[in-house]
C-alpha atoms as a PDB file:
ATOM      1  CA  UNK A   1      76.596  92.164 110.058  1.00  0.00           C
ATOM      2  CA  UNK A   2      79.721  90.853 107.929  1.00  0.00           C
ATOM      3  CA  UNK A   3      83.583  91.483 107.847  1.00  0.00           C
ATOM      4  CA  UNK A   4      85.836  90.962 105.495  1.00  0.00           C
ATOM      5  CA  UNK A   5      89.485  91.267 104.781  1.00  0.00           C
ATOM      6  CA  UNK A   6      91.047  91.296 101.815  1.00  0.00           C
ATOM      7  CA  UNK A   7      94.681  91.999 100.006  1.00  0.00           C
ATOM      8  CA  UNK A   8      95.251  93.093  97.032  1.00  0.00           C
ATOM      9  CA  UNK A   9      97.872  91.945  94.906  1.00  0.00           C
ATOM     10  CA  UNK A  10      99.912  94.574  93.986  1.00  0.00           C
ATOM     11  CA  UNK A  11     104.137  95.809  94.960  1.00  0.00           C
ATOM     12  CA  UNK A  12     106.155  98.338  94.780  1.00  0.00           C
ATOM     13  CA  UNK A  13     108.719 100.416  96.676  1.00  0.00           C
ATOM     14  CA  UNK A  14     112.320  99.991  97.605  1.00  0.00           C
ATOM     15  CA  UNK A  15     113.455  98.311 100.141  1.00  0.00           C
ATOM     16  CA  UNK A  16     113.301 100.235 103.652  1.00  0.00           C
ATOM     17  CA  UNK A  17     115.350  99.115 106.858  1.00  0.00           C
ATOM     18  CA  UNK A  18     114.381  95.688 108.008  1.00  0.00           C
ATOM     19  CA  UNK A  19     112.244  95.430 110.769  1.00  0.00           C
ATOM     20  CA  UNK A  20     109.710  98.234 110.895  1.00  0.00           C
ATOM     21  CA  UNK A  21     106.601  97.737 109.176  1.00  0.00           C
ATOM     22  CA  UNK A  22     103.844 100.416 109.273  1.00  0.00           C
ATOM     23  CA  UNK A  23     100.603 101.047 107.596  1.00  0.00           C
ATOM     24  CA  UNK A  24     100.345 104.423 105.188  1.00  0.00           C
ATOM     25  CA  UNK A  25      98.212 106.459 102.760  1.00  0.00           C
ATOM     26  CA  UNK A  26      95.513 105.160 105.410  1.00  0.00           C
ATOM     27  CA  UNK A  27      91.714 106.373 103.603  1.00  0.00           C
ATOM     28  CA  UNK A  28      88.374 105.145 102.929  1.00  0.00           C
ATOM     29  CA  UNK A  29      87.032 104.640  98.941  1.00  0.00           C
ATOM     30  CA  UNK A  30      84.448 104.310  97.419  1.00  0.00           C
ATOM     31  CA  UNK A  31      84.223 100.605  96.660  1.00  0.00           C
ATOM     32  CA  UNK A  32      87.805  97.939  96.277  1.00  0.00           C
ATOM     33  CA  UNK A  33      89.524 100.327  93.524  1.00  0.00           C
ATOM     34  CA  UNK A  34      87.460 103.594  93.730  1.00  0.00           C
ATOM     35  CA  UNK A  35      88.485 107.741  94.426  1.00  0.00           C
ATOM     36  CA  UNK A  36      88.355 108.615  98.880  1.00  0.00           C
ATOM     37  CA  UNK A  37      85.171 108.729 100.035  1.00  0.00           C
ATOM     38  CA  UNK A  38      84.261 112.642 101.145  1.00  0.00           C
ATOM     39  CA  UNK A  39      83.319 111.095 104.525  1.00  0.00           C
ATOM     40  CA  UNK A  40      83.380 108.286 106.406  1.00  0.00           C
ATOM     41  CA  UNK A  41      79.264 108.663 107.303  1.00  0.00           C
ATOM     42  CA  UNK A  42      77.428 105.671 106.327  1.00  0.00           C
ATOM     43  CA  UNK A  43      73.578 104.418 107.003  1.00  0.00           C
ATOM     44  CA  UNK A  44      73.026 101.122 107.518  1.00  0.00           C
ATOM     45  CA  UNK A  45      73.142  98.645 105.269  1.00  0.00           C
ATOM     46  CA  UNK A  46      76.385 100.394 103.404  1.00  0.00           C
ATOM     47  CA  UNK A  47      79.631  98.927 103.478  1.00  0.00           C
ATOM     48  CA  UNK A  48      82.920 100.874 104.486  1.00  0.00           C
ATOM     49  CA  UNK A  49      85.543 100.176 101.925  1.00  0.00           C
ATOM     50  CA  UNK A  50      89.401 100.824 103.817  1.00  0.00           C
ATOM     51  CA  UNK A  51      92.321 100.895 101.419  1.00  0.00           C
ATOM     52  CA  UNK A  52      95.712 101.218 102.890  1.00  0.00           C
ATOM     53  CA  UNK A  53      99.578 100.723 102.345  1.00  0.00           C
ATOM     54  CA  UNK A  54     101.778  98.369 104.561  1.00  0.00           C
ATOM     55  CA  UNK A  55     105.234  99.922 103.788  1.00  0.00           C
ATOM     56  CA  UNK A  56     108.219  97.613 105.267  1.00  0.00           C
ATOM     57  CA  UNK A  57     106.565  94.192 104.818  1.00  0.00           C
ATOM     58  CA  UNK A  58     109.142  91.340 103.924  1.00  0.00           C
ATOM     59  CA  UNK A  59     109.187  90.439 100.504  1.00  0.00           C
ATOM     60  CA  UNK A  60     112.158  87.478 100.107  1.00  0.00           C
ATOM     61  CA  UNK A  61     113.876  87.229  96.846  1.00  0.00           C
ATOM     62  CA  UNK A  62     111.392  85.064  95.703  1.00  0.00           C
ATOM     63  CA  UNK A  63     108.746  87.264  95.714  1.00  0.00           C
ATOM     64  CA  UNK A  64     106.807  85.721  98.845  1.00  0.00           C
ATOM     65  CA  UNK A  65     105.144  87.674 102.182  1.00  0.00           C
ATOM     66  CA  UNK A  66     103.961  85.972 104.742  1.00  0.00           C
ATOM     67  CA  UNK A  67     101.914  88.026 107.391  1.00  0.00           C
ATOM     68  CA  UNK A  68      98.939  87.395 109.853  1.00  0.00           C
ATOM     69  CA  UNK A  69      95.910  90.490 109.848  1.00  0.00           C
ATOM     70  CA  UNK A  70      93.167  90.519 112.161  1.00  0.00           C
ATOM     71  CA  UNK A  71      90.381  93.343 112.606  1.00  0.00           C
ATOM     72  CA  UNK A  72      87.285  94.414 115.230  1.00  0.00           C
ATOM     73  CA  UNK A  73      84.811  97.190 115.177  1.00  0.00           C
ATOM     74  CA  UNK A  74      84.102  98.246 118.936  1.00  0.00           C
ATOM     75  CA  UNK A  75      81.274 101.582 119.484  1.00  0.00           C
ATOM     76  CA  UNK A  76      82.211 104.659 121.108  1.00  0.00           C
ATOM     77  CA  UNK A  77      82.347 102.788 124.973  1.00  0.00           C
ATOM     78  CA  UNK A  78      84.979 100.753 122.844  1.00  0.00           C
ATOM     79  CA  UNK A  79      82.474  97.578 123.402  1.00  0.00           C
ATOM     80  CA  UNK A  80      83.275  95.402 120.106  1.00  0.00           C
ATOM     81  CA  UNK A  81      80.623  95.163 118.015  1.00  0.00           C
ATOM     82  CA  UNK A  82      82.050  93.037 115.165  1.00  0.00           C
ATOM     83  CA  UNK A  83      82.195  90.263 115.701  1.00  0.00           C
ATOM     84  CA  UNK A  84      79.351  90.364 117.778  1.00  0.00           C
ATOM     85  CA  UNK A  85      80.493  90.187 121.925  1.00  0.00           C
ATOM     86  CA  UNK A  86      78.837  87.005 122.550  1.00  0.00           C
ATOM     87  CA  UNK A  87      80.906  85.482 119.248  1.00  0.00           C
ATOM     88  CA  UNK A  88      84.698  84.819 120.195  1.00  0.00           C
ATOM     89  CA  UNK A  89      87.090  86.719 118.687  1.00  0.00           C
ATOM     90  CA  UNK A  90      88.608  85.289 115.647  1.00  0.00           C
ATOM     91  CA  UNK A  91      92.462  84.751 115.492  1.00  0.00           C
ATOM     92  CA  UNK A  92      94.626  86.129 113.153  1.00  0.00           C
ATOM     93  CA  UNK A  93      95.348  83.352 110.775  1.00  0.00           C
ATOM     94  CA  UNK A  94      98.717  83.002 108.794  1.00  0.00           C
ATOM     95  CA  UNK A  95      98.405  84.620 104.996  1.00  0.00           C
ATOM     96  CA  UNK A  96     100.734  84.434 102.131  1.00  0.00           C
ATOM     97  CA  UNK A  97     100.901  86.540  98.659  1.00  0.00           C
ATOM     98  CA  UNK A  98     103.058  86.862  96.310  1.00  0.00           C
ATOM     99  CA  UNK A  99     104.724  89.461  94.988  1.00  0.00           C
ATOM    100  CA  UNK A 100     106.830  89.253  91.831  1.00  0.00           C
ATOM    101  CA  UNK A 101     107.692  92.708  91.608  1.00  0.00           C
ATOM    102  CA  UNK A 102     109.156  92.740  95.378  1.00  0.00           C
ATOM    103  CA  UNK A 103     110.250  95.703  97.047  1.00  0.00           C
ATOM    104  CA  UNK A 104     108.701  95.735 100.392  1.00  0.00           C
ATOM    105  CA  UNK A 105     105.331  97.223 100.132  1.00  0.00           C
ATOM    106  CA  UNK A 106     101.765  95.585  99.991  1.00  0.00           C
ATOM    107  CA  UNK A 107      98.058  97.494  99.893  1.00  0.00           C
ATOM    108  CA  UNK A 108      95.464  96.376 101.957  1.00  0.00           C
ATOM    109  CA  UNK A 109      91.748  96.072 101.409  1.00  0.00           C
ATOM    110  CA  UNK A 110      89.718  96.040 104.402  1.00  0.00           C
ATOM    111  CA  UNK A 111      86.090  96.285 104.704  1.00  0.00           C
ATOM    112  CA  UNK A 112      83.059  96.634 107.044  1.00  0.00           C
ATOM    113  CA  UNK A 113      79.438  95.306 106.310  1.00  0.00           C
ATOM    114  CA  UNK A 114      77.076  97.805 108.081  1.00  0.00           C
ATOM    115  CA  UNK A 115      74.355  95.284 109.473  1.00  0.00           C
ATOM    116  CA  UNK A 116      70.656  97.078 109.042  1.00  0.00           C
ATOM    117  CA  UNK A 117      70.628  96.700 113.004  1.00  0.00           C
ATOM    118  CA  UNK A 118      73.727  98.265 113.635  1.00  0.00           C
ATOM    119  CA  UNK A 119      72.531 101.425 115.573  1.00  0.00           C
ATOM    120  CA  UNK A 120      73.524 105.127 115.002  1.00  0.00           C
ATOM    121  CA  UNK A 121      76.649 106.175 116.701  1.00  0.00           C
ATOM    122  CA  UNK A 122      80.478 106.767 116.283  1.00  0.00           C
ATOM    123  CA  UNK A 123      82.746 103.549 115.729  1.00  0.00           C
ATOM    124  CA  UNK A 124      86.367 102.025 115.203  1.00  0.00           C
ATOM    125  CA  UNK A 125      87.723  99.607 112.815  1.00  0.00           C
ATOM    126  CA  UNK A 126      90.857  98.635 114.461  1.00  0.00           C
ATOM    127  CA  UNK A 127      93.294  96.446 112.047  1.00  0.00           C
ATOM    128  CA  UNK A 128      96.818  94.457 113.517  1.00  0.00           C
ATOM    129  CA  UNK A 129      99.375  93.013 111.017  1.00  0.00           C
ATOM    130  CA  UNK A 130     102.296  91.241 111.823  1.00  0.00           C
ATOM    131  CA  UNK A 131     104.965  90.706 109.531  1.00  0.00           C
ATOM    132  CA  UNK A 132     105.592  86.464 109.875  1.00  0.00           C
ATOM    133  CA  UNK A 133     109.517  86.793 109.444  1.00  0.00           C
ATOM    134  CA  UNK A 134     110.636  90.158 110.285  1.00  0.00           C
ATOM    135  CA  UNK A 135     108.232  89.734 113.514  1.00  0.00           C
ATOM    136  CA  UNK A 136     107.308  93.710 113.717  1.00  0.00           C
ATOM    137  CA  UNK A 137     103.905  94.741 114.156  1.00  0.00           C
ATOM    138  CA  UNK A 138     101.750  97.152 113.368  1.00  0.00           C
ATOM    139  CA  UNK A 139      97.973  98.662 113.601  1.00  0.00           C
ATOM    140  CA  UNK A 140      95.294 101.309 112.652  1.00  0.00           C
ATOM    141  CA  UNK A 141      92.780 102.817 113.372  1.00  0.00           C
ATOM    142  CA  UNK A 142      89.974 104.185 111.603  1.00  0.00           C
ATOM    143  CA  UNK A 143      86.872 106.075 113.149  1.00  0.00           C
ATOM    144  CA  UNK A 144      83.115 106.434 111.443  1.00  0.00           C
ATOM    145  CA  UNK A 145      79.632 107.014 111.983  1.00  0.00           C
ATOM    146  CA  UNK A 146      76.579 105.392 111.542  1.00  0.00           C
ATOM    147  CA  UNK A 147      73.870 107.914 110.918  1.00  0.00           C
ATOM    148  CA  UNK A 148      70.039 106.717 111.707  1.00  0.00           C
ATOM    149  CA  UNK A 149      68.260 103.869 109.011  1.00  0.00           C
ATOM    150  CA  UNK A 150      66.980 105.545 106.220  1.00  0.00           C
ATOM    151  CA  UNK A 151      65.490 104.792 102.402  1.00  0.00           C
ATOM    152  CA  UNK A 152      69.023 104.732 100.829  1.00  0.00           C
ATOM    153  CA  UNK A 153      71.546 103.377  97.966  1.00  0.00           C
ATOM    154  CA  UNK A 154      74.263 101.443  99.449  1.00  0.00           C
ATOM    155  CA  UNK A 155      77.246  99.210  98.752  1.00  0.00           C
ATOM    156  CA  UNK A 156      78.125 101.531  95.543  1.00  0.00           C
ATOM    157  CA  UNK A 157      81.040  99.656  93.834  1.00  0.00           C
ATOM    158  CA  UNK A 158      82.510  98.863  90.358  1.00  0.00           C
ATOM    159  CA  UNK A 159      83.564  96.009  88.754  1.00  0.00           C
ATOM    160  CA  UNK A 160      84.476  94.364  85.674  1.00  0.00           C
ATOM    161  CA  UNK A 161      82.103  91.731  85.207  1.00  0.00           C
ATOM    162  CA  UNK A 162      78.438  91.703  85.875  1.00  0.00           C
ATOM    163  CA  UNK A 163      78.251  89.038  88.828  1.00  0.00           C
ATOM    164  CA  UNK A 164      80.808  91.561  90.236  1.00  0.00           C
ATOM    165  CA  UNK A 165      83.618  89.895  91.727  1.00  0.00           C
ATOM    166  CA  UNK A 166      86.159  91.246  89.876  1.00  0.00           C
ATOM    167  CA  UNK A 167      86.738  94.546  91.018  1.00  0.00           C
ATOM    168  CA  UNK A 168      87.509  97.717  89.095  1.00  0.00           C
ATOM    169  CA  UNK A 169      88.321 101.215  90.207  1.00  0.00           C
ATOM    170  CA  UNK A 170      85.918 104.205  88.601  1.00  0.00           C
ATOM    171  CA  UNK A 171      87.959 104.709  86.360  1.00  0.00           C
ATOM    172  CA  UNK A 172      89.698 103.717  82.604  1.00  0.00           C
ATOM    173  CA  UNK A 173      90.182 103.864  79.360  1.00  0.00           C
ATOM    174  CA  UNK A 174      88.205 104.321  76.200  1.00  0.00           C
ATOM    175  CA  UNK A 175      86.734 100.980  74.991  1.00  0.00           C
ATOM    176  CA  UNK A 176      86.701  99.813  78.849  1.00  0.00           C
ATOM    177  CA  UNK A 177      83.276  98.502  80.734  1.00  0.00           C
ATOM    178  CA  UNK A 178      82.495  98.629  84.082  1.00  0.00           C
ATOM    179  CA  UNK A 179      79.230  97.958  85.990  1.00  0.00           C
ATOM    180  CA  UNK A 180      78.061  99.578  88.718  1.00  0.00           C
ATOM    181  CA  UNK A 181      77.223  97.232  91.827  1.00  0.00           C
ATOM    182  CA  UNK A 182      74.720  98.673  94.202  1.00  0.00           C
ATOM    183  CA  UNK A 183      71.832  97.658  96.729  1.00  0.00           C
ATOM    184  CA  UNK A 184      69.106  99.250  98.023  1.00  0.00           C
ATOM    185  CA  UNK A 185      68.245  99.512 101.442  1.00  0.00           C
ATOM    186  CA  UNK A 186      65.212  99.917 104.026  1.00  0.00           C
ATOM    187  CA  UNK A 187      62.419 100.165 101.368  1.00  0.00           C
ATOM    188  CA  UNK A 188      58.795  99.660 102.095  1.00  0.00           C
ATOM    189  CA  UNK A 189      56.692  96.728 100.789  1.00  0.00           C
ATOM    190  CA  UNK A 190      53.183  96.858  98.336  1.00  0.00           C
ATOM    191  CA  UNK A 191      50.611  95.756 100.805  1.00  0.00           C
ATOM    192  CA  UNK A 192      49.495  93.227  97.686  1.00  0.00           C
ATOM    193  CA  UNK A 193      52.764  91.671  96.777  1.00  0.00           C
ATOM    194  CA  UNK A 194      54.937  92.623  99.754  1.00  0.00           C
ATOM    195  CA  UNK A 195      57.379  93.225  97.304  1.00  0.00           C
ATOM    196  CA  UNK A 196      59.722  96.220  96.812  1.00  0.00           C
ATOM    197  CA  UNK A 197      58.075  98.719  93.920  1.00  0.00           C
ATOM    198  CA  UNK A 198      61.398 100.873  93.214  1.00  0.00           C
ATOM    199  CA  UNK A 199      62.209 103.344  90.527  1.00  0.00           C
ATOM    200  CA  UNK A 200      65.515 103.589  89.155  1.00  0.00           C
ATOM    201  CA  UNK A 201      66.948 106.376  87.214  1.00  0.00           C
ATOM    202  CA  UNK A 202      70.371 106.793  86.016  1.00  0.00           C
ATOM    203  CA  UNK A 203      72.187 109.702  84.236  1.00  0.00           C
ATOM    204  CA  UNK A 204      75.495 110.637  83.389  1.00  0.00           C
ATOM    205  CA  UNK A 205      76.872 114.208  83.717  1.00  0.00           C
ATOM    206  CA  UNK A 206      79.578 115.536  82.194  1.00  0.00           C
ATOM    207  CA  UNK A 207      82.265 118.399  84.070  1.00  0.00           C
ATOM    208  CA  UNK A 208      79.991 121.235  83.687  1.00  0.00           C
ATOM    209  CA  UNK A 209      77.264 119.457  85.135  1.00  0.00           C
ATOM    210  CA  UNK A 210      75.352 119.106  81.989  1.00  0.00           C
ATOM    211  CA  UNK A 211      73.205 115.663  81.220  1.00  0.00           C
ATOM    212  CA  UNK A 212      74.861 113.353  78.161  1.00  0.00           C
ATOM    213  CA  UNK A 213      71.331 111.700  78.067  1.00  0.00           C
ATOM    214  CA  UNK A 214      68.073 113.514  76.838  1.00  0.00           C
ATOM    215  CA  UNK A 215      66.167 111.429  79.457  1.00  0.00           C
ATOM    216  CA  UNK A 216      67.650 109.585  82.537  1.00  0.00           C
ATOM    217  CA  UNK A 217      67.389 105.713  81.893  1.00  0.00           C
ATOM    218  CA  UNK A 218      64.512 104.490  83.852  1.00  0.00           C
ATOM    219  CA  UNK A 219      64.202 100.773  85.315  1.00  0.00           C
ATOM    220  CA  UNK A 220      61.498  99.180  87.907  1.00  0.00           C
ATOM    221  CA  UNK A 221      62.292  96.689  89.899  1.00  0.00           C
ATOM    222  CA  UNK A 222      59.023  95.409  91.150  1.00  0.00           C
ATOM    223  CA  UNK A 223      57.585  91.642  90.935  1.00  0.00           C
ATOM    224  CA  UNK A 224      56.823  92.258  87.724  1.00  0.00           C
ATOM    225  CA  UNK A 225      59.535  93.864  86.110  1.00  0.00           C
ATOM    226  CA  UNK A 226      61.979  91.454  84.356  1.00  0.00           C
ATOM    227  CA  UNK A 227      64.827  92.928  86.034  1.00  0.00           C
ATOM    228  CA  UNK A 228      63.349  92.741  89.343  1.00  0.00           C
ATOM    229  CA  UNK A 229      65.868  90.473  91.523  1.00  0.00           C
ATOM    230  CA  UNK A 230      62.405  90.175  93.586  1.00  0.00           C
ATOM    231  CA  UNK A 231      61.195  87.755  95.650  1.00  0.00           C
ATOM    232  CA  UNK A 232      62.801  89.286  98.541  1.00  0.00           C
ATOM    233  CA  UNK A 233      62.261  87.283 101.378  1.00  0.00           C
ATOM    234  CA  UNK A 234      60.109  88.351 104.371  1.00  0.00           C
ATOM    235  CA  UNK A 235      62.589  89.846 106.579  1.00  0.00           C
ATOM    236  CA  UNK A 236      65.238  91.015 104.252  1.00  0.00           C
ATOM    237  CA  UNK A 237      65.215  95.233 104.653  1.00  0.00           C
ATOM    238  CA  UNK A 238      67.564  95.339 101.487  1.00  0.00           C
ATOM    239  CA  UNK A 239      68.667  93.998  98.243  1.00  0.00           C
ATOM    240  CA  UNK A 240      70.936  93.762  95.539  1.00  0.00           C
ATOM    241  CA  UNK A 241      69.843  95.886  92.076  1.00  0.00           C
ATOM    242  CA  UNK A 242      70.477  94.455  88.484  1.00  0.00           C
ATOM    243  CA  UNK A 243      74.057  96.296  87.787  1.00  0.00           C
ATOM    244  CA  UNK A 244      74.298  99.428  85.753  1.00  0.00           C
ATOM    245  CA  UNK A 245      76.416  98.910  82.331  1.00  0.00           C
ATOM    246  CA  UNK A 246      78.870 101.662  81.833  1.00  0.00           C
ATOM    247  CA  UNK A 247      80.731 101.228  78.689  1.00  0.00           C
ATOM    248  CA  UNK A 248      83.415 104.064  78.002  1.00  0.00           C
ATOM    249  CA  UNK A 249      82.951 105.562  74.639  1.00  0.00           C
ATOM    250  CA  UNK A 250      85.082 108.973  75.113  1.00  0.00           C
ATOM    251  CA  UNK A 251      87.599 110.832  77.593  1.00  0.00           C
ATOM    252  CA  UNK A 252      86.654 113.273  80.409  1.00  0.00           C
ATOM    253  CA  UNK A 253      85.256 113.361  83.985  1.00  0.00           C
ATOM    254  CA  UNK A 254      81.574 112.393  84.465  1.00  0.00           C
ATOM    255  CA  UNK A 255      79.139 111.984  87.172  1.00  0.00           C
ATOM    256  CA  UNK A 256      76.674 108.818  87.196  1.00  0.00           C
ATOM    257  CA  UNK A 257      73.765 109.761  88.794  1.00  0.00           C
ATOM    258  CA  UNK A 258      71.594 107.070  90.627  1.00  0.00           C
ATOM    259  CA  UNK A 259      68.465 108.031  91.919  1.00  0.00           C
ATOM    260  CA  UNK A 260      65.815 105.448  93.828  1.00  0.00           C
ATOM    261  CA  UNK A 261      62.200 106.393  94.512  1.00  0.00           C
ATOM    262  CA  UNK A 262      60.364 104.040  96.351  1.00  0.00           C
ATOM    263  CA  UNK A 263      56.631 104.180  95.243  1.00  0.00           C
ATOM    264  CA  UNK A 264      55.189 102.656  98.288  1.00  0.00           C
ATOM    265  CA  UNK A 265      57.013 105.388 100.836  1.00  0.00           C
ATOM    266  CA  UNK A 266      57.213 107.977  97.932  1.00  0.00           C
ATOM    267  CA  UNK A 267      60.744 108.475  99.220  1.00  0.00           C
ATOM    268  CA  UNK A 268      63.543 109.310  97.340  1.00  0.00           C
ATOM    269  CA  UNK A 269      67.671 108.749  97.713  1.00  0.00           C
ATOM    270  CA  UNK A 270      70.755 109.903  94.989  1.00  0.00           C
ATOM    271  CA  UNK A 271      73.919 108.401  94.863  1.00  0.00           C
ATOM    272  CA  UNK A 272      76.997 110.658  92.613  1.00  0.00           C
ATOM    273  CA  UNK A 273      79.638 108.475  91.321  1.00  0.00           C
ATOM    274  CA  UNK A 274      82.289 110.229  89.726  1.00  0.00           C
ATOM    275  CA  UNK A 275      84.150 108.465  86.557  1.00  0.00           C
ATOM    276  CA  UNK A 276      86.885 109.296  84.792  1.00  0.00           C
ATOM    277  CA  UNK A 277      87.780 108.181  81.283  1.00  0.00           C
ATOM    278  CA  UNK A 278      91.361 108.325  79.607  1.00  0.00           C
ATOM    279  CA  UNK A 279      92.025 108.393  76.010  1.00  0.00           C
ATOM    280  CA  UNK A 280      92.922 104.753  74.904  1.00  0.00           C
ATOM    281  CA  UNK A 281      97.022 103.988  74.244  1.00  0.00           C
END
């Protein structure tokens, strides 16, 4: 199981009375940049994705804020979980951004790794920040389950470039390319190559539902198949999947459609990512 935090780089407001700081527009998305999540019910192996604003953080007039952030995930007993008990508790280290636009608000990314051990129950993220000069504090809390382990695509996100670490929200404007970032969790193995076999589809859908494509776009990812990101190492009860290319050609509200089979379990799992396209300036 991994957590992460991260900030992203962005400002706004003005400036509120000095010395409250508190967090707002509090939801989960899908992926960094993405549209809210319709629940917060995850399997394991997904990631939780937390976006938030911190509205009354310090921004001096050079455009600086300095802050500390810390986070934990404890289980319904409120037992922490992440990081594991028998790992101490890391502290919250000093963090600096910058912020030439000012005003005094900052969004927060902050997310949660569901291990593939991680068992089925409710659970908290619980996030502290602490504005360095104006000393005022503040936290949140956000609940979510973990349902049972399950044949399932996970870790849906976007980005701008293939290797995916630049993110991009699910959405833009015509002549813009995303790819789609996903993994693939708790597949079976062939009993020859203990390998995954997986079947990929994909297919868009435009707002009434209808498919753009005549036939979905079909990849395997097998130890044969040039895209395969096989071997996967004895053990590992996911992996990563060869990104999908989505390249925005016209306006309007679509659907990408991912759907895994795996042909060892004969099990299936769907994943609907909704993307919106602007006309171009």
């Amino acid at each position: 199981m991994i957590a992460t935090i991260a900030l992203a780089v962005l400002a706004g407001l003005p400036a509120q009375p000095a010395g409250t700081v508190k967090f707002t527009n509090v939801r989960t998305t899908v992926g960094e940049l993405g549209p809210t999540r319709e629940n917060n019910k995850l399997v394991p192996g997904d990631v939780l994705f937390i976006a938030a604003d911190v509205e009354g953080i310090t921004i001096d007039d050079k455009g600086n804020a300095e802050y500390t952030m810390d986070m934990e995930v404890v289980n319904s007993a409120g037992t922490r979980v992440l990081p594991p008990p028998n790992e101490p508790k890391p502290k919250a280290e000093p963090r600096a951004e910058f912020f030439p636009l000012r005003g005094n608000k900052m969004p927060v990314r902050v997310f949660v790794t569901v291990g593939l051990d991680l068992a089925a129950g409710n659970y908290t993220c619980k996030v502290n920040l602490t504005d360095t000069k104006s000393k005022a504090t503040t936290n949140l809390d956000v609940k979510f389950e973990i349902a049972k382990k399950e044949f399932a695509v996970v870790a849906v996100r976007t980005s701008y470039d293939q290797n995916g670490e630049i993110s991009a929200p699910t959405s833009g404007q015509v002549g813009q390319m995303v790819f789609v970032q996903f993994s693939i969790a708790t597949f079976e193995r062939d009993m020859k190559t203990k390998q995954p076999n997986i079947e990929l589809a994909f297919q868009l859908l435009d707002d009434k539902g209808a498919p753009t494509m005549k036939e979905a776009l079909k990849v395997i990812q097998d130890d044969k198949s040039s895209a395969s990101v096989a071997p996967i190492k004895e053990g590992d009860g996911m992996f990563r999947v060869i990104p999908f290319p989505l390249y925005m050609n016209r306006p309007g509200k679509f659907i990408l459609e991912i759907t895994a089979t795996d042909r060892v379990s004969k099990k299936t799992a769907t994943y609907k990512l909704p993307v919106t396209v602007t006309p171009s300036n």
